[in-house]
Protein backbone atom coordinates (compact mmCIF):
# COMPACT_ATOMS: atom_id res chain seq x y z
CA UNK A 1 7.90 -19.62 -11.42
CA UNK A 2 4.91 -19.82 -9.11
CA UNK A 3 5.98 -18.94 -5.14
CA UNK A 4 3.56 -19.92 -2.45
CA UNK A 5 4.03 -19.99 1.68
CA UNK A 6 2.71 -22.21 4.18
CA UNK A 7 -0.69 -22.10 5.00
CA UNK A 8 -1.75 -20.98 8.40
CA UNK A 9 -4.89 -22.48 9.46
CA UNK A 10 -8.22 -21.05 8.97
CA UNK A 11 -6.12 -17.28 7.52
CA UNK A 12 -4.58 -18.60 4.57
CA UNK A 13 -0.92 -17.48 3.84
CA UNK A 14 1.30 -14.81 5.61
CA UNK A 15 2.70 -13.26 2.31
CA UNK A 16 0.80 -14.53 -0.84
CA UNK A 17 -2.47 -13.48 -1.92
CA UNK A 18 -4.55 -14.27 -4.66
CA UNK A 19 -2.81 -12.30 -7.36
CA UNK A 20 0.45 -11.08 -5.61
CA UNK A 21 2.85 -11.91 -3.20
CA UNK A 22 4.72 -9.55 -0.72
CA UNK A 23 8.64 -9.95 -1.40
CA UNK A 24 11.96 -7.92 -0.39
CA UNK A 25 12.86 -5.20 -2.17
CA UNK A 26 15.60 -5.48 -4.19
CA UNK A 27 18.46 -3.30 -6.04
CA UNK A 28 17.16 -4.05 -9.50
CA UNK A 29 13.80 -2.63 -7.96
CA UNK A 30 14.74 0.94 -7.64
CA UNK A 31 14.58 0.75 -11.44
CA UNK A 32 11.13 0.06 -11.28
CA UNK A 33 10.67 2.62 -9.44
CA UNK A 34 12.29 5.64 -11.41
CA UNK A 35 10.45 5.08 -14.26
CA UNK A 36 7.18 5.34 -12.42
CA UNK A 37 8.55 8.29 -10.99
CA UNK A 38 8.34 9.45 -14.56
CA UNK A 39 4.50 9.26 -14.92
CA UNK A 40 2.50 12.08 -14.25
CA UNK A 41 -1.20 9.95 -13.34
CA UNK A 42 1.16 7.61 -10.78
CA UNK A 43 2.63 10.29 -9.21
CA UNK A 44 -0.22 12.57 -8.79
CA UNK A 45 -2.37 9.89 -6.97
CA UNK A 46 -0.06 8.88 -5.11
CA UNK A 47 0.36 11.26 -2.64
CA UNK A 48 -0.60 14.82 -2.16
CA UNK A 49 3.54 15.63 -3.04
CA UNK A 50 4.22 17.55 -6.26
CA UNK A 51 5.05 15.54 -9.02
CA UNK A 52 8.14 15.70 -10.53
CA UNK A 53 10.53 13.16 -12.51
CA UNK A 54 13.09 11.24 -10.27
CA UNK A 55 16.54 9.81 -11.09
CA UNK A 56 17.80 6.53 -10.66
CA UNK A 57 20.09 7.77 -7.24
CA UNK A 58 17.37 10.40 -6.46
CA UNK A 59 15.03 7.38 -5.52
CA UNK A 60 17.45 5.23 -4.31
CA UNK A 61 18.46 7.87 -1.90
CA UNK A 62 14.86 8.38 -0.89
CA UNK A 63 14.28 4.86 -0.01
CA UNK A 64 17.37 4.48 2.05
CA UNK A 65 16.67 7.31 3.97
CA UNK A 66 12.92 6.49 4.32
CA UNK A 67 14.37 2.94 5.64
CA UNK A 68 17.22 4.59 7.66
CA UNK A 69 14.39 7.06 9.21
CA UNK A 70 11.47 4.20 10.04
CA UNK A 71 14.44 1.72 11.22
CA UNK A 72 12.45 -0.66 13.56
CA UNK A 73 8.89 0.94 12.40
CA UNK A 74 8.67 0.75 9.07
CA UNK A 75 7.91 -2.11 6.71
CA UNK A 76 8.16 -1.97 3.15
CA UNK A 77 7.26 -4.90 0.31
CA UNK A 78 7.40 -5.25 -2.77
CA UNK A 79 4.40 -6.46 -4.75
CA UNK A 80 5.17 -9.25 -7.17
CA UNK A 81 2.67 -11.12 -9.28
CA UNK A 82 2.51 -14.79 -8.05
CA UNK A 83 2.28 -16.27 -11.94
CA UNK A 84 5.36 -14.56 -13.39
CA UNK A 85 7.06 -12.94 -10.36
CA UNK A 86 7.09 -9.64 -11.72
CA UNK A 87 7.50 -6.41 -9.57
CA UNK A 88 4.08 -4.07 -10.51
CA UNK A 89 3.98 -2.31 -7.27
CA UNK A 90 4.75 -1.99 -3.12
CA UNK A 91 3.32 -1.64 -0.17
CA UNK A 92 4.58 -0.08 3.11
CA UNK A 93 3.53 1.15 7.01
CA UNK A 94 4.91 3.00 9.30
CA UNK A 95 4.55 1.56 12.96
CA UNK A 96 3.78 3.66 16.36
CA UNK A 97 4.40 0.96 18.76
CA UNK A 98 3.56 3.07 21.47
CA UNK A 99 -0.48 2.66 20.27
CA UNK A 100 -0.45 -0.36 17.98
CA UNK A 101 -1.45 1.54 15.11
CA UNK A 102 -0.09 2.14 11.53
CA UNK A 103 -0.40 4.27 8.63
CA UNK A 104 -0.35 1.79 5.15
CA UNK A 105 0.27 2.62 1.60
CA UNK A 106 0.49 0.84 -1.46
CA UNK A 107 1.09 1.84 -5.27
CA UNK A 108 0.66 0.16 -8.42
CA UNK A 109 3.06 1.23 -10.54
CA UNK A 110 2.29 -0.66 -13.44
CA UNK A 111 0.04 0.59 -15.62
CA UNK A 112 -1.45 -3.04 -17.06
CA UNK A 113 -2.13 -3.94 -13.56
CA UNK A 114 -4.17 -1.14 -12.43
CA UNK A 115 -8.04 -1.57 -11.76
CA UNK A 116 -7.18 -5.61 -12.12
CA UNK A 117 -7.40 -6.46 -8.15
CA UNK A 118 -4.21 -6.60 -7.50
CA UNK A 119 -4.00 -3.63 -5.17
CA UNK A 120 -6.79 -4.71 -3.20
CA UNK A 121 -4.72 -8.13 -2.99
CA UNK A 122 -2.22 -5.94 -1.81
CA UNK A 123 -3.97 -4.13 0.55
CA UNK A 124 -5.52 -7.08 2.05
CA UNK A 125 -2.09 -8.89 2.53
CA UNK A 126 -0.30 -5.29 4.36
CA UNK A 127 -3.67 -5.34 6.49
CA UNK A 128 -3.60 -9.01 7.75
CA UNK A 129 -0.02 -8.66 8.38
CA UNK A 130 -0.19 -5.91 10.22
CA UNK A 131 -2.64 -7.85 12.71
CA UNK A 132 -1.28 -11.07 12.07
CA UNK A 133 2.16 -10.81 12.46
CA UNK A 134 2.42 -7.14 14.23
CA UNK A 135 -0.68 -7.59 16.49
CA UNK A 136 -1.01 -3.60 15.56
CA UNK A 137 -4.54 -2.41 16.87
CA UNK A 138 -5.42 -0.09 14.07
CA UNK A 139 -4.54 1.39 10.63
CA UNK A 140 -4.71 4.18 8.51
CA UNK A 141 -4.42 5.77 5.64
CA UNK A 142 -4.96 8.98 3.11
CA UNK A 143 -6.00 9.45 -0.27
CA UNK A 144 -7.33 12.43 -2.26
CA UNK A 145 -10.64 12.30 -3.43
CA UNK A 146 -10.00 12.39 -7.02
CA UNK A 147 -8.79 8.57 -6.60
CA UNK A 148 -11.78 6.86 -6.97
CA UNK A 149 -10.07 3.36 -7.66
CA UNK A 150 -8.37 3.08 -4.70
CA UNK A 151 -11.16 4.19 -2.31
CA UNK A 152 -13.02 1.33 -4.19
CA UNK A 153 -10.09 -0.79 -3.13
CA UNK A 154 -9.86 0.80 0.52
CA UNK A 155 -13.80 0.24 0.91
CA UNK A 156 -13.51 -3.77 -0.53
CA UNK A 157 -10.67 -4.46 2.35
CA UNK A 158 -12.76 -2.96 5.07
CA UNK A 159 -11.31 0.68 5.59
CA UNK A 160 -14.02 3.44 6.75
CA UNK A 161 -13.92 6.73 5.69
CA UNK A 162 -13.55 8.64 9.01
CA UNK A 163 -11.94 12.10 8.20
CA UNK A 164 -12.92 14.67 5.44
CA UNK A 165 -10.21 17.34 4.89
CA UNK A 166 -12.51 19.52 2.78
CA UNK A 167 -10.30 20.99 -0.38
CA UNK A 168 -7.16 19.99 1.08
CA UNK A 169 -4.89 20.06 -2.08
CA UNK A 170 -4.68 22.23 -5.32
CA UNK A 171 -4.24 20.33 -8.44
CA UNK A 172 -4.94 22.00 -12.12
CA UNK A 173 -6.97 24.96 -10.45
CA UNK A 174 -9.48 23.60 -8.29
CA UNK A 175 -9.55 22.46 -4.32
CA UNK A 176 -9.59 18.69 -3.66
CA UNK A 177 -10.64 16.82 -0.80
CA UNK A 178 -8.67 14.67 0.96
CA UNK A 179 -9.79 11.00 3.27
CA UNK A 180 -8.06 9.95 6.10
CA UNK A 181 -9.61 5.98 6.34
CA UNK A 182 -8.75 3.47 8.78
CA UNK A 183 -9.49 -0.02 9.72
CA UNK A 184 -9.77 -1.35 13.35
CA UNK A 185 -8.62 -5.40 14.25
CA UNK A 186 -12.01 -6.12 15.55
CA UNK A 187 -13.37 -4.86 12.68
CA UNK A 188 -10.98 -7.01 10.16
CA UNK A 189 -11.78 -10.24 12.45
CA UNK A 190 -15.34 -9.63 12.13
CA UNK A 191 -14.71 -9.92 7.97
CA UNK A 192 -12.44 -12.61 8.37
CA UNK A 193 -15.36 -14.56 10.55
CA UNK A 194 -17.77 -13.71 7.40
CA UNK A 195 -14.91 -14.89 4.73
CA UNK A 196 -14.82 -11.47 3.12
């Protein structure tokens, strides 16, 4: 099944991209999610967290105090693929109304899909609706040096790298840096003028 939105003019659609769409997340998704809280590589690029295995009600704890905690800031998707519908990641921000800025993250859980574009599909959807639709000002995000891929990604959407926090994290016995990025509205209007 194929799921498309309404075209807005001249910005394409408000929740499909290219590759993926941004959906609800559902019940059955918290499945999803456990077992990529069972793989090492995910985990470990994801955030700067130890990794660790997760349960079934161990994540679906997490989430619904995550969503309990950002109630009225915080906006989480899931990513499905727009030729099959299947869940292969998400994508989330937490909002500061106060300055119109947000921090964004996304994950690709699965494996297949990695290195494919569909995280910078991702990406670029969570940015444009958080201009679009949130008329945010600015947003941000982090990601350890050792993750190559997604700063490719970051860079292709239009992030700049803005921060170094030199040897940040240990992993397996050396210091890694860390990048705090971020991505003005002028800047993404400017691209969107260009058709990037």
């Amino acid at each position: 099944m194929t799921y498309r939105t309404e075209t807005l003019p001249g910005l394409g659609t408000l929740f499909t991209g290219q590759l993926i769409r941004l959906a609800a997340m559902q019940a059955d998704d918290y499945k999803l999610l456990t077992r990529w809280h069972q793989e090492a590589e995910y985990l470990r690029l994801l955030d700067d967290d130890p990794a660790r295995p997760l349960s079934l009600a161990s994540v679906t704890q997490r989430e619904t105090n995550r969503q309990n905690r950002h109630e009225g800031r915080g906006f989480e998707f899931a990513f499905r693929t727009i030729s099959d519908n299947t869940m292969i990641g998400f994508g989330g921000m937490g909002v500061d109304w106060n300055h119109r800025t947000a921090w964004v993250a996304i994950g690709i859980g699965e494996p297949a899909y990695r290195s494919k574009g569909y995280g910078t599909d991702g990406m670029r959807l969570l940015v444009s609706y958080a201009f679009r639709e949130l008329d945010l000002h600015r947003v941000t995000l982090g990601v350890l040096a050792n993750n190559p891929r997604a700063i490719r990604c970051y860079e292709k959407v239009g992030f700049i790298r803005e921060v170094i926090h030199r040897a940040e994290i240990y992993r397996d016995g050396k210091h890694i840096d860390s990048y705090r990025m971020g991505l003005l509205r002028r800047e993404w209007e400017e691209q969107q003028t260009k058709g990037v």
